[in-house]
PDB file of N, CA and C in Angstrom:
ATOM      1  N   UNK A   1      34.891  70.668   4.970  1.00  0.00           N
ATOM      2  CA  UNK A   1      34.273  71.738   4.201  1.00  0.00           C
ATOM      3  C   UNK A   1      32.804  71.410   3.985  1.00  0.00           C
ATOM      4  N   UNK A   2      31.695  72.330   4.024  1.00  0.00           N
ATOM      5  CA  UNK A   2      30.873  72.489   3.885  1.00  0.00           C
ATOM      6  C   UNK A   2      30.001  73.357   3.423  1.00  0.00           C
ATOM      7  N   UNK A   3      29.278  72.965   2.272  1.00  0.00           N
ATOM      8  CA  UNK A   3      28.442  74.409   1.835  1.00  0.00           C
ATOM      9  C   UNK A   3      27.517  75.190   2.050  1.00  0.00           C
ATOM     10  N   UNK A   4      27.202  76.209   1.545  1.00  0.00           N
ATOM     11  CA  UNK A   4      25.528  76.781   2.612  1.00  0.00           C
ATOM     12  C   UNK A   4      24.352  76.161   2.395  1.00  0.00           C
ATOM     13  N   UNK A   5      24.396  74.815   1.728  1.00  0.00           N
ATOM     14  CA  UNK A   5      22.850  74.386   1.950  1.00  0.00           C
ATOM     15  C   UNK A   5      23.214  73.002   2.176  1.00  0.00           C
ATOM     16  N   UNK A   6      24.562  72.435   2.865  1.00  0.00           N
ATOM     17  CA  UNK A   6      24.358  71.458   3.324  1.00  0.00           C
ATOM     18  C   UNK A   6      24.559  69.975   2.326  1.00  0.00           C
ATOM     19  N   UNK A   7      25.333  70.045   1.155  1.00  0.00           N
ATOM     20  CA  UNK A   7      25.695  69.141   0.420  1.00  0.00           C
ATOM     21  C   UNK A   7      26.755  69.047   0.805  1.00  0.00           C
ATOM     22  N   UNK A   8      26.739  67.100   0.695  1.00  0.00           N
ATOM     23  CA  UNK A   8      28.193  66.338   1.212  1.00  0.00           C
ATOM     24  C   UNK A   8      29.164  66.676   0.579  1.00  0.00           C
ATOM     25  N   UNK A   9      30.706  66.946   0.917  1.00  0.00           N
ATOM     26  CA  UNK A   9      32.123  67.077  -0.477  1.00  0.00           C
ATOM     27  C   UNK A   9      32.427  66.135  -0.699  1.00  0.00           C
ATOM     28  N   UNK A  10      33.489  65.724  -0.543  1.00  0.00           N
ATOM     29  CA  UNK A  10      34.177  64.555  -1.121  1.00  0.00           C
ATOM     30  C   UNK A  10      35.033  63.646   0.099  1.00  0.00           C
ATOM     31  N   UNK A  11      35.516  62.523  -0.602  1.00  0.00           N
ATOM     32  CA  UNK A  11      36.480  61.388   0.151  1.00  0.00           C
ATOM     33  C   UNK A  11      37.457  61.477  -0.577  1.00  0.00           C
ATOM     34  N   UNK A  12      38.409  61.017   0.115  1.00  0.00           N
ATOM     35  CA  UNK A  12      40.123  60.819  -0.390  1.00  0.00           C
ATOM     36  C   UNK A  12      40.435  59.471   0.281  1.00  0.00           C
ATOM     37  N   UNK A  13      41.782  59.160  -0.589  1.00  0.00           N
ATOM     38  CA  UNK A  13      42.810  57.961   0.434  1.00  0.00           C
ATOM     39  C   UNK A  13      41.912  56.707  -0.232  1.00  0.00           C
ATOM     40  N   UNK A  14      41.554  56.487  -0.713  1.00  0.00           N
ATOM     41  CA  UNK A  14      41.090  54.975  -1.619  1.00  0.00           C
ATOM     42  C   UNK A  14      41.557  54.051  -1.488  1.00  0.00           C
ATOM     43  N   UNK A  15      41.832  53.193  -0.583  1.00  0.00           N
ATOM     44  CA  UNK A  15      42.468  51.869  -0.443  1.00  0.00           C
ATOM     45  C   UNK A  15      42.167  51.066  -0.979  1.00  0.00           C
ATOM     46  N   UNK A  16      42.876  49.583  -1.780  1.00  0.00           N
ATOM     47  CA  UNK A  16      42.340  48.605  -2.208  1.00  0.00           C
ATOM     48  C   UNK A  16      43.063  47.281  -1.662  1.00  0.00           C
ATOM     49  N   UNK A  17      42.316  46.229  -1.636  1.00  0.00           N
ATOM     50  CA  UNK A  17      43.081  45.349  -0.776  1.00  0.00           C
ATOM     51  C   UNK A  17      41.780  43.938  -1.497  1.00  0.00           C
ATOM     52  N   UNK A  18      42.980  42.628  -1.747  1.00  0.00           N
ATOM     53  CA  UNK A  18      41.943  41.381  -1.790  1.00  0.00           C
ATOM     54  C   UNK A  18      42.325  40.379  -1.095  1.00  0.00           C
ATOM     55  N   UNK A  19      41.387  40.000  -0.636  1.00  0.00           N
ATOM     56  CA  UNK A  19      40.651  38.557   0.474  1.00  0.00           C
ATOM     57  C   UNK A  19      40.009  37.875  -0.688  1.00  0.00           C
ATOM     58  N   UNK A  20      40.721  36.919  -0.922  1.00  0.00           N
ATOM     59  CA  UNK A  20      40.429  35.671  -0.891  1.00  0.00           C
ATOM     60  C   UNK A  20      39.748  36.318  -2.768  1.00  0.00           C
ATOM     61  N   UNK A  21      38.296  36.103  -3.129  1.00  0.00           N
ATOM     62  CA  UNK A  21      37.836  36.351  -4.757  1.00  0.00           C
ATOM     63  C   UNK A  21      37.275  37.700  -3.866  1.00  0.00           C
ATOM     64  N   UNK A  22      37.107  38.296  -3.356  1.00  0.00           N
ATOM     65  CA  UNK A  22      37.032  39.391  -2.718  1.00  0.00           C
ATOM     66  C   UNK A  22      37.562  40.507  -2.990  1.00  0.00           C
ATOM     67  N   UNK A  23      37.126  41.758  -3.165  1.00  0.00           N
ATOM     68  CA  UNK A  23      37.809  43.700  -3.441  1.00  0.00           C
ATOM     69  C   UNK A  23      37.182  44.443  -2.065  1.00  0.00           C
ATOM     70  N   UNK A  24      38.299  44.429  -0.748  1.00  0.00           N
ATOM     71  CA  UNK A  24      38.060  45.852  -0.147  1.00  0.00           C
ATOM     72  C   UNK A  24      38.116  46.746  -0.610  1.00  0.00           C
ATOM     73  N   UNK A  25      37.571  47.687  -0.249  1.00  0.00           N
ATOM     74  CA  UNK A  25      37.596  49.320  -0.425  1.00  0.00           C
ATOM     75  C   UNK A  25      37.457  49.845   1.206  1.00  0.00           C
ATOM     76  N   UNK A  26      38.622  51.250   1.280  1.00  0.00           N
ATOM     77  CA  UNK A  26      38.602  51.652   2.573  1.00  0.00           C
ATOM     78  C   UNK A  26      38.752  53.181   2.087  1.00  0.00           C
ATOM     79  N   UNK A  27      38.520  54.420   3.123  1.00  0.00           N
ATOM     80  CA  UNK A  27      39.084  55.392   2.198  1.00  0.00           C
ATOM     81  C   UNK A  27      38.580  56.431   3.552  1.00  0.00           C
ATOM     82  N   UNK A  28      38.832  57.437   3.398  1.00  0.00           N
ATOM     83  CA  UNK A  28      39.020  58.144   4.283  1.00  0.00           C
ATOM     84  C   UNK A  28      37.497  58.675   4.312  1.00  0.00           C
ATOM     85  N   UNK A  29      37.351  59.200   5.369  1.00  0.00           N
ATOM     86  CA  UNK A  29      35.910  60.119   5.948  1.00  0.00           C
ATOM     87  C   UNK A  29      35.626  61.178   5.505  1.00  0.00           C
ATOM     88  N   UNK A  30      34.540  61.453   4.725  1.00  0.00           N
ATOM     89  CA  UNK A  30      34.179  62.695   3.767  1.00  0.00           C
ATOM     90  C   UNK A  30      34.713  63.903   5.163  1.00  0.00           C
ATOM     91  N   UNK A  31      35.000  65.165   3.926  1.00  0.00           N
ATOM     92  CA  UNK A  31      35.542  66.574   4.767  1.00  0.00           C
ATOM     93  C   UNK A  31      34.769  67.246   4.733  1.00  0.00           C
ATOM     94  N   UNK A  32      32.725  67.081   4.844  1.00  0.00           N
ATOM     95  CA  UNK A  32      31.943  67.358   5.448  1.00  0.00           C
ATOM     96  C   UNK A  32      31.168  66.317   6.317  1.00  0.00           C
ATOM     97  N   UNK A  33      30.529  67.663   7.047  1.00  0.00           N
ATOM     98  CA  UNK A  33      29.623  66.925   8.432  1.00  0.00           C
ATOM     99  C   UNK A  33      28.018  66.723   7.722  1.00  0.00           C
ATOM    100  N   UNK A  34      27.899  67.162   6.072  1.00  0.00           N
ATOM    101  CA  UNK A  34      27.057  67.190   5.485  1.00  0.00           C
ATOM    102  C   UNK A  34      26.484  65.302   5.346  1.00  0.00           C
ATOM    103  N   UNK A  35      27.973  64.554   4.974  1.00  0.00           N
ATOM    104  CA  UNK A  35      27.907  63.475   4.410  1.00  0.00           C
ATOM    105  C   UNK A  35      27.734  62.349   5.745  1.00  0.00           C
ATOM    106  N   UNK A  36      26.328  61.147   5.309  1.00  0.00           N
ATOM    107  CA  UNK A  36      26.281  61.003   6.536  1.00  0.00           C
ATOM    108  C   UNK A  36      26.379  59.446   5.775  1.00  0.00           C
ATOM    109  N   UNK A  37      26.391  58.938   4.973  1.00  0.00           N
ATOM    110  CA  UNK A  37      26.780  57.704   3.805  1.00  0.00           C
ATOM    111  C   UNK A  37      27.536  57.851   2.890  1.00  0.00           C
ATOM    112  N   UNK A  38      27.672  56.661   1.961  1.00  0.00           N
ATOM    113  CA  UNK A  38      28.711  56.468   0.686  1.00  0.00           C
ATOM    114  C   UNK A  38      27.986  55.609   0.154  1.00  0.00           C
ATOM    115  N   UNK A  39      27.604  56.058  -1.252  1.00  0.00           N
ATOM    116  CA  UNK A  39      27.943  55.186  -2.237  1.00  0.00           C
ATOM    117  C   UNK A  39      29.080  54.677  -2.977  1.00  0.00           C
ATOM    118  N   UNK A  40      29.156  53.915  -3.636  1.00  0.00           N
ATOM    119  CA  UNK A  40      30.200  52.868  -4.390  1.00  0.00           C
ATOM    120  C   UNK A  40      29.871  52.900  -5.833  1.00  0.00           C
ATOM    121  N   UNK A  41      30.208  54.119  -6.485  1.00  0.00           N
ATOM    122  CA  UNK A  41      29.846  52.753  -8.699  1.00  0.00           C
ATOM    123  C   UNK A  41      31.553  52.583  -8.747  1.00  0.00           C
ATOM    124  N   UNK A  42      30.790  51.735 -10.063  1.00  0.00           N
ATOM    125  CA  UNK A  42      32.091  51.002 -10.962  1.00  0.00           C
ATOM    126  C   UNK A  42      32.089  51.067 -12.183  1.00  0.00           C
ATOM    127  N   UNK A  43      32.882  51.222 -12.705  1.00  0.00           N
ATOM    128  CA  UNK A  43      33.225  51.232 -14.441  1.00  0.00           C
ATOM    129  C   UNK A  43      33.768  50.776 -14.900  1.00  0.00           C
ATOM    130  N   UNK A  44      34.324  50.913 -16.169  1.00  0.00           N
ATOM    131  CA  UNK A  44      35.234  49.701 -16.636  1.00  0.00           C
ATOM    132  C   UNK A  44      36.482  50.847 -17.185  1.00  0.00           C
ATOM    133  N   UNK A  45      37.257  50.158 -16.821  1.00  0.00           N
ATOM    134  CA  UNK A  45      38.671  51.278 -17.186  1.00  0.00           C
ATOM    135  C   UNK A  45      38.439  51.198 -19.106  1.00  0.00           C
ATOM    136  N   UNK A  46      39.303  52.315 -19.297  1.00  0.00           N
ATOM    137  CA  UNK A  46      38.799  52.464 -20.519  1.00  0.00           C
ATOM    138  C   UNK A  46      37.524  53.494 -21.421  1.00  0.00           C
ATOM    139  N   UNK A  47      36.729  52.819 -20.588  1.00  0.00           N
ATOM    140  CA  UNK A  47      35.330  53.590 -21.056  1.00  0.00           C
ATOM    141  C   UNK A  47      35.127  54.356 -19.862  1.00  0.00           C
ATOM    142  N   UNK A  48      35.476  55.278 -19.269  1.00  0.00           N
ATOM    143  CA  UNK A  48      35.423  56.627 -18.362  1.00  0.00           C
ATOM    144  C   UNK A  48      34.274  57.058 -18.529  1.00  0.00           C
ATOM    145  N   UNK A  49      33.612  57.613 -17.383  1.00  0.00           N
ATOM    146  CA  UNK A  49      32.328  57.835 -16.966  1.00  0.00           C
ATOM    147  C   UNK A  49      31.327  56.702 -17.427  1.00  0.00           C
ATOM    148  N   UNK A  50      31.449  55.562 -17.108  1.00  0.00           N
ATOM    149  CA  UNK A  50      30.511  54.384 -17.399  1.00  0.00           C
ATOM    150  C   UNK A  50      30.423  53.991 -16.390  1.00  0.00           C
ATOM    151  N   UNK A  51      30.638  54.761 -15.159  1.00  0.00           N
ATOM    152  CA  UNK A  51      30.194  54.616 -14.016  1.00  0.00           C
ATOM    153  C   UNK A  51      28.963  54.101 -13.652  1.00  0.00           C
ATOM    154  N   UNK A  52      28.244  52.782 -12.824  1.00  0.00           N
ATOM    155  CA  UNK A  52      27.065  52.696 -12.523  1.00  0.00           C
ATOM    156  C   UNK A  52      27.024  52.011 -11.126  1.00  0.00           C
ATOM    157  N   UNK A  53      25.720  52.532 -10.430  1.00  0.00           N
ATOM    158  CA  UNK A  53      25.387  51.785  -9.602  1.00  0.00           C
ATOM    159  C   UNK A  53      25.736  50.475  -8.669  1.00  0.00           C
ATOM    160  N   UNK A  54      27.173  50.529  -7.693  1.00  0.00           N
ATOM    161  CA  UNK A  54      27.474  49.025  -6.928  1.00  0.00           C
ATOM    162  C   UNK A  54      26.749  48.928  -5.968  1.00  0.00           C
ATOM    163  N   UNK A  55      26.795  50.075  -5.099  1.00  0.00           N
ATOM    164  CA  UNK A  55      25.839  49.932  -3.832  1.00  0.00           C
ATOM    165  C   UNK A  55      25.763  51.251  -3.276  1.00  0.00           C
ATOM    166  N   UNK A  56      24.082  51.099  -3.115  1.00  0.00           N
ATOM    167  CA  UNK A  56      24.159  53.066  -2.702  1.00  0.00           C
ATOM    168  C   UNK A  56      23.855  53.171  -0.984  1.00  0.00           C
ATOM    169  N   UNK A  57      24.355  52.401  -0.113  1.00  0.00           N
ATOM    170  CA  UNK A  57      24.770  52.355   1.268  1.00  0.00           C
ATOM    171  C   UNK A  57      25.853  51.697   1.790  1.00  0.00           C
ATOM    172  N   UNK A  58      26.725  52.560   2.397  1.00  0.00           N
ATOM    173  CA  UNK A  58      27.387  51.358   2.960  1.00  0.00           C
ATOM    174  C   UNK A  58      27.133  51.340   4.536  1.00  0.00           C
ATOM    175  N   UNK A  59      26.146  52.097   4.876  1.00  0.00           N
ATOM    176  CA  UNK A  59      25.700  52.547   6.287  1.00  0.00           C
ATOM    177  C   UNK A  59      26.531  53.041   7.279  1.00  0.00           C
ATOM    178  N   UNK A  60      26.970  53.923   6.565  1.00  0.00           N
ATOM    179  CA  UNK A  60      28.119  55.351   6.893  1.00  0.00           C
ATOM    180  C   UNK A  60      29.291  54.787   6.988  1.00  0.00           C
ATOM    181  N   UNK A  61      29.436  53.556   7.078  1.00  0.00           N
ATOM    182  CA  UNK A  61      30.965  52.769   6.915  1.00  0.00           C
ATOM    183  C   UNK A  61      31.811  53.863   6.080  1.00  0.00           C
ATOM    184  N   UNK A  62      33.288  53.449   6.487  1.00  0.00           N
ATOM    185  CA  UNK A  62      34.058  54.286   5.422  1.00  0.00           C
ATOM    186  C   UNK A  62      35.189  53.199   4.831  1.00  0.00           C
ATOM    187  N   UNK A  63      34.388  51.797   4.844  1.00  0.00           N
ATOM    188  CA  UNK A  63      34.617  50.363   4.635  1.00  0.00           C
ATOM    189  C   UNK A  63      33.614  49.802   3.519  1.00  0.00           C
ATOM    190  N   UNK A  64      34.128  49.039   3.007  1.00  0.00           N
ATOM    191  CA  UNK A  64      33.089  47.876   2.095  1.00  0.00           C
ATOM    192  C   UNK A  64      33.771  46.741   1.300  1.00  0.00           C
ATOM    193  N   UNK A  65      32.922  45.590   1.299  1.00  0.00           N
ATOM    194  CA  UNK A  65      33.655  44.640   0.306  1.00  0.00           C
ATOM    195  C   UNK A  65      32.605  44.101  -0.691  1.00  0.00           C
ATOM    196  N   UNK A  66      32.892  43.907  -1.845  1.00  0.00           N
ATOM    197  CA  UNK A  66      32.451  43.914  -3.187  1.00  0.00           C
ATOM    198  C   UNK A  66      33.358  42.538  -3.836  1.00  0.00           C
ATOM    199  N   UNK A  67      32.502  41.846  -4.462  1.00  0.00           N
ATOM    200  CA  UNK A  67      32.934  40.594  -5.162  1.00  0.00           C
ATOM    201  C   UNK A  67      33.204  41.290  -6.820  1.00  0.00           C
ATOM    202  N   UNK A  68      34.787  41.118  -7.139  1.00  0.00           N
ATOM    203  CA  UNK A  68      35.045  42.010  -8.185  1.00  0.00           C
ATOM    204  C   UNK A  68      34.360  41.197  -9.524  1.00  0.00           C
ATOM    205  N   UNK A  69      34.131  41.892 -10.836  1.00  0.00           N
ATOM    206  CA  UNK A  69      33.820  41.159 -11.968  1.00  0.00           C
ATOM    207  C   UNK A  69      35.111  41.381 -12.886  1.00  0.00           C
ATOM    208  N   UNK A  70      34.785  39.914 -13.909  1.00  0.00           N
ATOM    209  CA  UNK A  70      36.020  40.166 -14.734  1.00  0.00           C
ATOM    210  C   UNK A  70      36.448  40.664 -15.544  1.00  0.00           C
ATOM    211  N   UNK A  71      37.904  41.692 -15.850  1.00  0.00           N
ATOM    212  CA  UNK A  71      37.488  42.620 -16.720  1.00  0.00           C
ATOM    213  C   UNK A  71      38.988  43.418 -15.798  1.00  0.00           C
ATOM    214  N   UNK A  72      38.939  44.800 -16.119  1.00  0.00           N
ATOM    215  CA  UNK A  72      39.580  45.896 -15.193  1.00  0.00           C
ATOM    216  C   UNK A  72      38.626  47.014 -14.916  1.00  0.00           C
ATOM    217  N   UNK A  73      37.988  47.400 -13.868  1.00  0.00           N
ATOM    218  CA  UNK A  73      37.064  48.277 -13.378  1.00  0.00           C
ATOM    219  C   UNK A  73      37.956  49.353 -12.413  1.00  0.00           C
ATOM    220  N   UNK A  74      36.991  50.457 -12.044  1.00  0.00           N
ATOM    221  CA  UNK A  74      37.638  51.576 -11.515  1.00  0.00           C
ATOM    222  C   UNK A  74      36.261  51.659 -10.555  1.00  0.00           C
ATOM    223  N   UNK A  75      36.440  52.500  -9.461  1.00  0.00           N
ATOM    224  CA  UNK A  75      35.253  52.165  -8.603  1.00  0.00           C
ATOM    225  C   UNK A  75      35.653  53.868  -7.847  1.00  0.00           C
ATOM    226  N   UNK A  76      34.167  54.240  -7.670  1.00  0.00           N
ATOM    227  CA  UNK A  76      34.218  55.771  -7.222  1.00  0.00           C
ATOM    228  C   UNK A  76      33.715  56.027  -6.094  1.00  0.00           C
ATOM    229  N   UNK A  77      33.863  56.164  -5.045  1.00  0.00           N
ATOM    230  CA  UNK A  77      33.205  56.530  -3.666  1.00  0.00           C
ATOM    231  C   UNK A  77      32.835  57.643  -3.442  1.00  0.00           C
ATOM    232  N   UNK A  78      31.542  57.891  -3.308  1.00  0.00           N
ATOM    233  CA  UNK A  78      30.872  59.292  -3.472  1.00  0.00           C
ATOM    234  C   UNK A  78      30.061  59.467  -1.570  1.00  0.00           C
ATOM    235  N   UNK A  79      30.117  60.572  -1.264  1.00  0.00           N
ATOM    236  CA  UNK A  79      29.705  60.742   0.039  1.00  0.00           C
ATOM    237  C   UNK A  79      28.258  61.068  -0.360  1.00  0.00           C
ATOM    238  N   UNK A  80      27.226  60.785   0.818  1.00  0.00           N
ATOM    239  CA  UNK A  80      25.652  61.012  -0.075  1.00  0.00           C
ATOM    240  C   UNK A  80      25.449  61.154   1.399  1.00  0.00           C
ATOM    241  N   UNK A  81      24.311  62.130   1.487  1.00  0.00           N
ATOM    242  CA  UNK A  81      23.244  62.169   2.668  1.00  0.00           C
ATOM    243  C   UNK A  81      21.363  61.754   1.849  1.00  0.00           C
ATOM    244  N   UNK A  82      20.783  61.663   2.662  1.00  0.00           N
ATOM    245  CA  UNK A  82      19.293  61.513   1.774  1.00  0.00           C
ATOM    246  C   UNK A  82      19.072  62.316   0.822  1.00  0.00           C
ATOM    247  N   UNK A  83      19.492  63.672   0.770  1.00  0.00           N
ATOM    248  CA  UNK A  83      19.335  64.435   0.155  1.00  0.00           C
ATOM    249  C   UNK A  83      20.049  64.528  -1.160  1.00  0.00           C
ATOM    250  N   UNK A  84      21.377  64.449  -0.850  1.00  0.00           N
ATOM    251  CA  UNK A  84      21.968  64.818  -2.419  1.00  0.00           C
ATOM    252  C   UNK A  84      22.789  64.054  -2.155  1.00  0.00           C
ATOM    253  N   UNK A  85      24.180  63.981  -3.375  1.00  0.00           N
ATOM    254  CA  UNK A  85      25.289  63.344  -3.329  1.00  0.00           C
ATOM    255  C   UNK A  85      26.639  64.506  -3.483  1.00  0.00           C
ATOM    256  N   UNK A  86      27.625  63.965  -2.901  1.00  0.00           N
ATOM    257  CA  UNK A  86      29.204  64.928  -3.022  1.00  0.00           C
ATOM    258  C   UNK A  86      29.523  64.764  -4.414  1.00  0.00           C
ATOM    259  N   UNK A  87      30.763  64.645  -4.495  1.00  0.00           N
ATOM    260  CA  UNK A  87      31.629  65.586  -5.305  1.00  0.00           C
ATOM    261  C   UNK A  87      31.776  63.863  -5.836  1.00  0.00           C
ATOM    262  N   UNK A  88      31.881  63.328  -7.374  1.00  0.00           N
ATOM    263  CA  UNK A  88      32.510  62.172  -7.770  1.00  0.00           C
ATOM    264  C   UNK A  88      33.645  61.945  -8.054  1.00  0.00           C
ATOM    265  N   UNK A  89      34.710  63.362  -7.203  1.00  0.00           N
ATOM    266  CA  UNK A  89      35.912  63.359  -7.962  1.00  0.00           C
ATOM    267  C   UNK A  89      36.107  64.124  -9.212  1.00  0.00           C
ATOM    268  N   UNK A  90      37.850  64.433  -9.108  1.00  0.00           N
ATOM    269  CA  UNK A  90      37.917  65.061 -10.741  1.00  0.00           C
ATOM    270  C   UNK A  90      38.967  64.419 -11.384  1.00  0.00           C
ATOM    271  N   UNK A  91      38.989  64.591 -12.647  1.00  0.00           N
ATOM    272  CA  UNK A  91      39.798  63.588 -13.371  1.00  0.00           C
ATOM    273  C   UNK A  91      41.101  64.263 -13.529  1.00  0.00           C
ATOM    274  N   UNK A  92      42.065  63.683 -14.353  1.00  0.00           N
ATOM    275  CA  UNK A  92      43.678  63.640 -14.711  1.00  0.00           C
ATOM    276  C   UNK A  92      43.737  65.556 -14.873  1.00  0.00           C
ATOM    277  N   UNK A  93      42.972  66.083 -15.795  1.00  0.00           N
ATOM    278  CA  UNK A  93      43.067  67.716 -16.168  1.00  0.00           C
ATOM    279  C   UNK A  93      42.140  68.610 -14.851  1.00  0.00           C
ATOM    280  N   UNK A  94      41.783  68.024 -13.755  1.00  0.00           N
ATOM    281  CA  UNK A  94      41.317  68.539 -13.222  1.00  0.00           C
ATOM    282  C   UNK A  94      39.825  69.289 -12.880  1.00  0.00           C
ATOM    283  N   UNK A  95      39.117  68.615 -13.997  1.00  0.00           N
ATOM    284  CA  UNK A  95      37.954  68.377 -14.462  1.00  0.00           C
ATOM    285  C   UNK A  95      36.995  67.691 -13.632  1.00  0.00           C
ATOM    286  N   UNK A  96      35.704  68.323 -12.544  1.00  0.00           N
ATOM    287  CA  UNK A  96      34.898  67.101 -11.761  1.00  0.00           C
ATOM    288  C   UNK A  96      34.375  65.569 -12.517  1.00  0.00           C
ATOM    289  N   UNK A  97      34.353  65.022 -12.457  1.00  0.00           N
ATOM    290  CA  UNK A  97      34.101  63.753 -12.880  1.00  0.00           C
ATOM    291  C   UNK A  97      32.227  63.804 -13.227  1.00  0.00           C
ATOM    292  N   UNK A  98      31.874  63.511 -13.898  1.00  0.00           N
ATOM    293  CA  UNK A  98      30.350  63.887 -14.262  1.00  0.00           C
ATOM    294  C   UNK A  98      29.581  63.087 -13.424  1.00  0.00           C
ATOM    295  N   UNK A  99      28.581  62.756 -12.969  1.00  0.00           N
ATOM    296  CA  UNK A  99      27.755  61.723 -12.250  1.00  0.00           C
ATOM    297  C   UNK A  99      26.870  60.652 -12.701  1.00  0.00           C
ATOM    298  N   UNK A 100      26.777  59.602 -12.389  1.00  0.00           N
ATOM    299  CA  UNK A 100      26.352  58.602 -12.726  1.00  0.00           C
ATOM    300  C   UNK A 100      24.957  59.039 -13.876  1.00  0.00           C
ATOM    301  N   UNK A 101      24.621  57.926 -15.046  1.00  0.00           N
ATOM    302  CA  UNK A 101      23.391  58.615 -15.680  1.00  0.00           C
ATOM    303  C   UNK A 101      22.195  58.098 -14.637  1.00  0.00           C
ATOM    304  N   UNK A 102      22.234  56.861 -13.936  1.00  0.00           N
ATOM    305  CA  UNK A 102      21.631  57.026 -12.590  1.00  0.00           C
ATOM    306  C   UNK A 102      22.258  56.928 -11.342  1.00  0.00           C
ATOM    307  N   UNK A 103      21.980  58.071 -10.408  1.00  0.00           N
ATOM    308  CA  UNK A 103      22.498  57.968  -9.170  1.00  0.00           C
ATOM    309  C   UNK A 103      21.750  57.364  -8.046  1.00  0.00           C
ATOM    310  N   UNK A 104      22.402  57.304  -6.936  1.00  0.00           N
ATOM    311  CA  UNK A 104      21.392  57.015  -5.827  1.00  0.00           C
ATOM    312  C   UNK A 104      20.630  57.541  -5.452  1.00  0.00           C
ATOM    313  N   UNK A 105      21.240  59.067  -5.221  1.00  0.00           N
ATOM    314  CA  UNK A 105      19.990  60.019  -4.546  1.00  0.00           C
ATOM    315  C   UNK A 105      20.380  61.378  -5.818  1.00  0.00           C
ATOM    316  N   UNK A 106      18.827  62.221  -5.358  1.00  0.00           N
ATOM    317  CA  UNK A 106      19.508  63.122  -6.217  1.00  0.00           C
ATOM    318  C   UNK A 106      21.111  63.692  -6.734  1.00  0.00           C
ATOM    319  N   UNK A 107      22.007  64.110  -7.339  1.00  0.00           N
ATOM    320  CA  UNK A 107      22.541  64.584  -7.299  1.00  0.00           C
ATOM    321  C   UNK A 107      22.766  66.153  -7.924  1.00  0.00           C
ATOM    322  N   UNK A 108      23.565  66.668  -6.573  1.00  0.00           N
ATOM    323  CA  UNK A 108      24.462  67.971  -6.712  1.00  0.00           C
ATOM    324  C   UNK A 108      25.929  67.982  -6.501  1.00  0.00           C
ATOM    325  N   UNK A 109      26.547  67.694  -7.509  1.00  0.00           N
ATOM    326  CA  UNK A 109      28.344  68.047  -6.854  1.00  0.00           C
ATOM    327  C   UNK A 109      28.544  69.301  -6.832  1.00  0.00           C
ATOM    328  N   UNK A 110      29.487  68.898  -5.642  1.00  0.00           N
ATOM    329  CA  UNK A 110      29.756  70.366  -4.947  1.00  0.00           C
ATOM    330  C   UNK A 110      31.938  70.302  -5.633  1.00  0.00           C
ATOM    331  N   UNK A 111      32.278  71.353  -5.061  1.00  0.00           N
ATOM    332  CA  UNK A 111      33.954  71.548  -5.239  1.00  0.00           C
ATOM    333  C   UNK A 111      34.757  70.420  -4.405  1.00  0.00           C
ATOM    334  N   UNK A 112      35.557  69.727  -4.334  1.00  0.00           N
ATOM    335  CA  UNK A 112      36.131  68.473  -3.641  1.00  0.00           C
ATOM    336  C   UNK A 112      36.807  69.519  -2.753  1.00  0.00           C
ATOM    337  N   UNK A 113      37.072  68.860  -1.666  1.00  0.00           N
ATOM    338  CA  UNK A 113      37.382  69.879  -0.227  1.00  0.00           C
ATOM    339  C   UNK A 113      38.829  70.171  -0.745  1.00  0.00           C
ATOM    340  N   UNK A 114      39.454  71.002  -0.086  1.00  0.00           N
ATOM    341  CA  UNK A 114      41.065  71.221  -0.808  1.00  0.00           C
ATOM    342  C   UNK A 114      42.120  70.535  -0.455  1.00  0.00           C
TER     343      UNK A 114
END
């Protein structure tokens, strides 16, 4: 899915997996041709939308590994082109997930693909 001016949607399928003191993340390929990267934030479970900044490339990978901190965190994969960013997801009521108070690139969320 794609919109008329060309903002990325969203990713699905979130894998998690650990190597060694190590956190993969794997997850499926945004369902636009808009999204040509991913960013990564993290938060801390609990405090919802305290989302910030892990890494704002993964150089279109739909892969990454991240050295976890201690604690319980939640981690959001957002599709981004230079231009804007996708969709951050929506929460438990179906609600989009709000966006970082700083993002990588501008952001516009768009509707998560269906």
């Amino acid at each position: 899915m794609r919109d008329e001016i060309g903002r990325p949607g969203d990713v699905a399928g979130l894998l998690l997996s650990k190597n060694g003191g190590d956190l993969g993340l794997a997850w499926s390929p945004s369902c636009s041709p808009a999204a040509t990267d991913y960013a990564v934030y993290r938060g801390v479970v609990g405090t919802w939308y305290s989302h910030t900044i892990e890494q704002c490339s993964t150089g279109g990978s739909t892969a990454t590994t991240l050295t976890p901190t201690a604690g319980s965190d939640y981690y959001l994969v957002v599709p981004i082109n230079p231009a804007a960013e996708g969709s951050y997801g929506k929460d438990g009521s179906g609600s989009q997930l709000p966006p970082a108070a700083v993002a990588c690139v501008a952001t516009q969320i768009v509707a998560p693909c269906p």
